[in-house]
Protein backbone atom coordinates (compact mmCIF):
# COMPACT_ATOMS: atom_id res chain seq x y z
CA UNK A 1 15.37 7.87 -5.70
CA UNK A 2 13.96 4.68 -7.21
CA UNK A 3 10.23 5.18 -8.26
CA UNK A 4 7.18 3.25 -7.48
CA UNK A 5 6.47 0.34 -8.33
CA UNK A 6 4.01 -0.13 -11.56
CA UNK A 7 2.06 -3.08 -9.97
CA UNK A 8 2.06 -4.85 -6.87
CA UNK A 9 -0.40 -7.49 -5.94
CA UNK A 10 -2.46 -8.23 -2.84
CA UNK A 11 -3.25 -11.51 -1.73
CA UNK A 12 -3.22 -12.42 -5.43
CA UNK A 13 -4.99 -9.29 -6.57
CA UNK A 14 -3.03 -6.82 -9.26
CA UNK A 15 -2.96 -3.07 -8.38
CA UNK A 16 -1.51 -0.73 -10.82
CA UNK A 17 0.12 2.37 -9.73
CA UNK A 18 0.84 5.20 -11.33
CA UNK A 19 2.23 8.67 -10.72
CA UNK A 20 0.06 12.00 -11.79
CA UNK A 21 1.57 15.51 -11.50
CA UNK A 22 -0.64 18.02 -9.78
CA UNK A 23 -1.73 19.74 -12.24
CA UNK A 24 -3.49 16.18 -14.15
CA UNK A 25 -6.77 15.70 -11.74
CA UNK A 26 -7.05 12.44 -9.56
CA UNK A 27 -9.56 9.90 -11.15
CA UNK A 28 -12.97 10.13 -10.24
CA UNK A 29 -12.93 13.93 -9.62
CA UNK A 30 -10.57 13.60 -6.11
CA UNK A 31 -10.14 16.07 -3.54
CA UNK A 32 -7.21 18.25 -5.16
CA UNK A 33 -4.84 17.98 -2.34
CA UNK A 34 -4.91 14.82 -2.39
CA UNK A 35 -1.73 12.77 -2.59
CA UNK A 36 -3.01 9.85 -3.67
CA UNK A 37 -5.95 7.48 -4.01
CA UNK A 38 -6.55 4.13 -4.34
CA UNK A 39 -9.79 2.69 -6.28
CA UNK A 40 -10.30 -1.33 -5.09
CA UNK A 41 -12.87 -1.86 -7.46
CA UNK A 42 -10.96 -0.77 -10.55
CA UNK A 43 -7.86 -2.36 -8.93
CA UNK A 44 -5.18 0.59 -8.84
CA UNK A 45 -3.71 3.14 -6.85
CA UNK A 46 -2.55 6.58 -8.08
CA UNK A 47 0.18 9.02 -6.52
CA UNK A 48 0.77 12.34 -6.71
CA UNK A 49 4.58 13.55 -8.09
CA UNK A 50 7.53 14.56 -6.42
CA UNK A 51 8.65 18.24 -7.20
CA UNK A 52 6.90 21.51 -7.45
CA UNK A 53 3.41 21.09 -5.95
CA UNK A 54 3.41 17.32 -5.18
CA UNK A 55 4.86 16.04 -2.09
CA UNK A 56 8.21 15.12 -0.99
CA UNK A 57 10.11 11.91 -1.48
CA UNK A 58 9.09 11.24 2.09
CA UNK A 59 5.73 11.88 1.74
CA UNK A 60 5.30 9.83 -1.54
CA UNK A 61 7.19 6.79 0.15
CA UNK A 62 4.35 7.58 3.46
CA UNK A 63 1.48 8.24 0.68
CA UNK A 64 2.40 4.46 -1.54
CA UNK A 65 2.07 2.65 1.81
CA UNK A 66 -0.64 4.33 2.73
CA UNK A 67 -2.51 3.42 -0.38
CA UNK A 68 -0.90 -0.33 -0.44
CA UNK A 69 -2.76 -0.45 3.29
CA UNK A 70 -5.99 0.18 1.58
CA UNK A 71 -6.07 -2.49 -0.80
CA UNK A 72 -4.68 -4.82 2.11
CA UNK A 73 -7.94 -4.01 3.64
CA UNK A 74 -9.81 -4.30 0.76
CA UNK A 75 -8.25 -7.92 -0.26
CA UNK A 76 -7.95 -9.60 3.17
CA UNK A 77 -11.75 -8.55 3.83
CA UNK A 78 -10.99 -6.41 6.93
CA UNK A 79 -12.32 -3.38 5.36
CA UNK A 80 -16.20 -5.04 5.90
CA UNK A 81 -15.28 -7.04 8.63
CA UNK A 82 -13.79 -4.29 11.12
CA UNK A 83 -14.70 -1.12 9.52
CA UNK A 84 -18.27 -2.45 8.58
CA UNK A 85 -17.28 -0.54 4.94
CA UNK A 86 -17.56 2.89 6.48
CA UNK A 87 -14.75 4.47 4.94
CA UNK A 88 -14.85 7.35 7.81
CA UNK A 89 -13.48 4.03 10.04
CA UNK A 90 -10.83 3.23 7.56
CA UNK A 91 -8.85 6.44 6.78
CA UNK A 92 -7.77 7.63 10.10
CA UNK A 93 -6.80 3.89 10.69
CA UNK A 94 -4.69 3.89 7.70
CA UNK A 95 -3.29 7.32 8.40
CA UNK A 96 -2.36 5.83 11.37
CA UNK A 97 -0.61 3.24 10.60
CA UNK A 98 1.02 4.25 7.40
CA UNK A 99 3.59 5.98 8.86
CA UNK A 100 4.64 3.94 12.09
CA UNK A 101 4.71 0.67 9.50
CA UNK A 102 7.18 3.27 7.12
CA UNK A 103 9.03 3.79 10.17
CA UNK A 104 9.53 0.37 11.44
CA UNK A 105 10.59 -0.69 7.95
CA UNK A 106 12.97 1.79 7.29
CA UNK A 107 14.99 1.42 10.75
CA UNK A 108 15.03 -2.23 10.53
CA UNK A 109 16.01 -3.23 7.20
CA UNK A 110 17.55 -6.62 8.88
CA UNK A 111 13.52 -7.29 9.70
CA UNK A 112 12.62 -6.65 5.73
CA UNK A 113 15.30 -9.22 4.79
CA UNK A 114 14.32 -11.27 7.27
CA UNK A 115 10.50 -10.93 6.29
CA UNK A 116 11.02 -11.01 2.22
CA UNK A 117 13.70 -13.90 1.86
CA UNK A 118 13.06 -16.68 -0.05
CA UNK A 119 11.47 -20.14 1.60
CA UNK A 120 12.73 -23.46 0.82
């Protein structure tokens, strides 16, 4: 399986991502079931690992978009300007679309060519 990405970068903005086994705690003391968490003011986004009391390879793809929505929220300014910056508003819209944008991207890989070539 290839892993994740180091960095990506939203609207301009740098994330760093890294991958934590479950036994290292989440920064800034997170919930320890937690698969991962993304911090927009410190600019990165942490996963748990596959294996042994981390998720899945499924999961971890699911849990990277998932945290890659919440710094598209955070960048494009929807996070204040539809959630009002009530994170209770945010989460179960993420978790809701995390997984239906997976699944559209992995059953149409002619879309993600189509959407990620290169533009004269």
């Amino acid at each position: 399986m290839i892993r994740p990405p180091r960095r990506i970068v939203v609207i301009g903005q740098p994330f760093d991502v890294t991958v934590v086994p479950r036994d290292v705690a989440m920064y800034n003391g997170a919930d320890p079931h937690c698969l991962g968490m993304t911090d927009v003011h410190e600019a990165f986004i942490q996963l748990r690992a596959i294996g042994a009391g981390g998720q899945s390879p499924m999961s971890q793809l699911d849990t990277m978009l998932h945290e890659s929505l919440h710094a598209v929220f955070y960048a494009s300014g929807t996070f204040g300007a539809v959630f009002d910056k009530d994170h209770t508003k945010e989460e179960p819209a993420v978790g809701l679309m995390a997984p239906a944008i997976l699944d559209l991207l992995r059953k149409n890989p002619v879309l993600v060519r189509y959407l990620t070539q290169k533009l004269p």
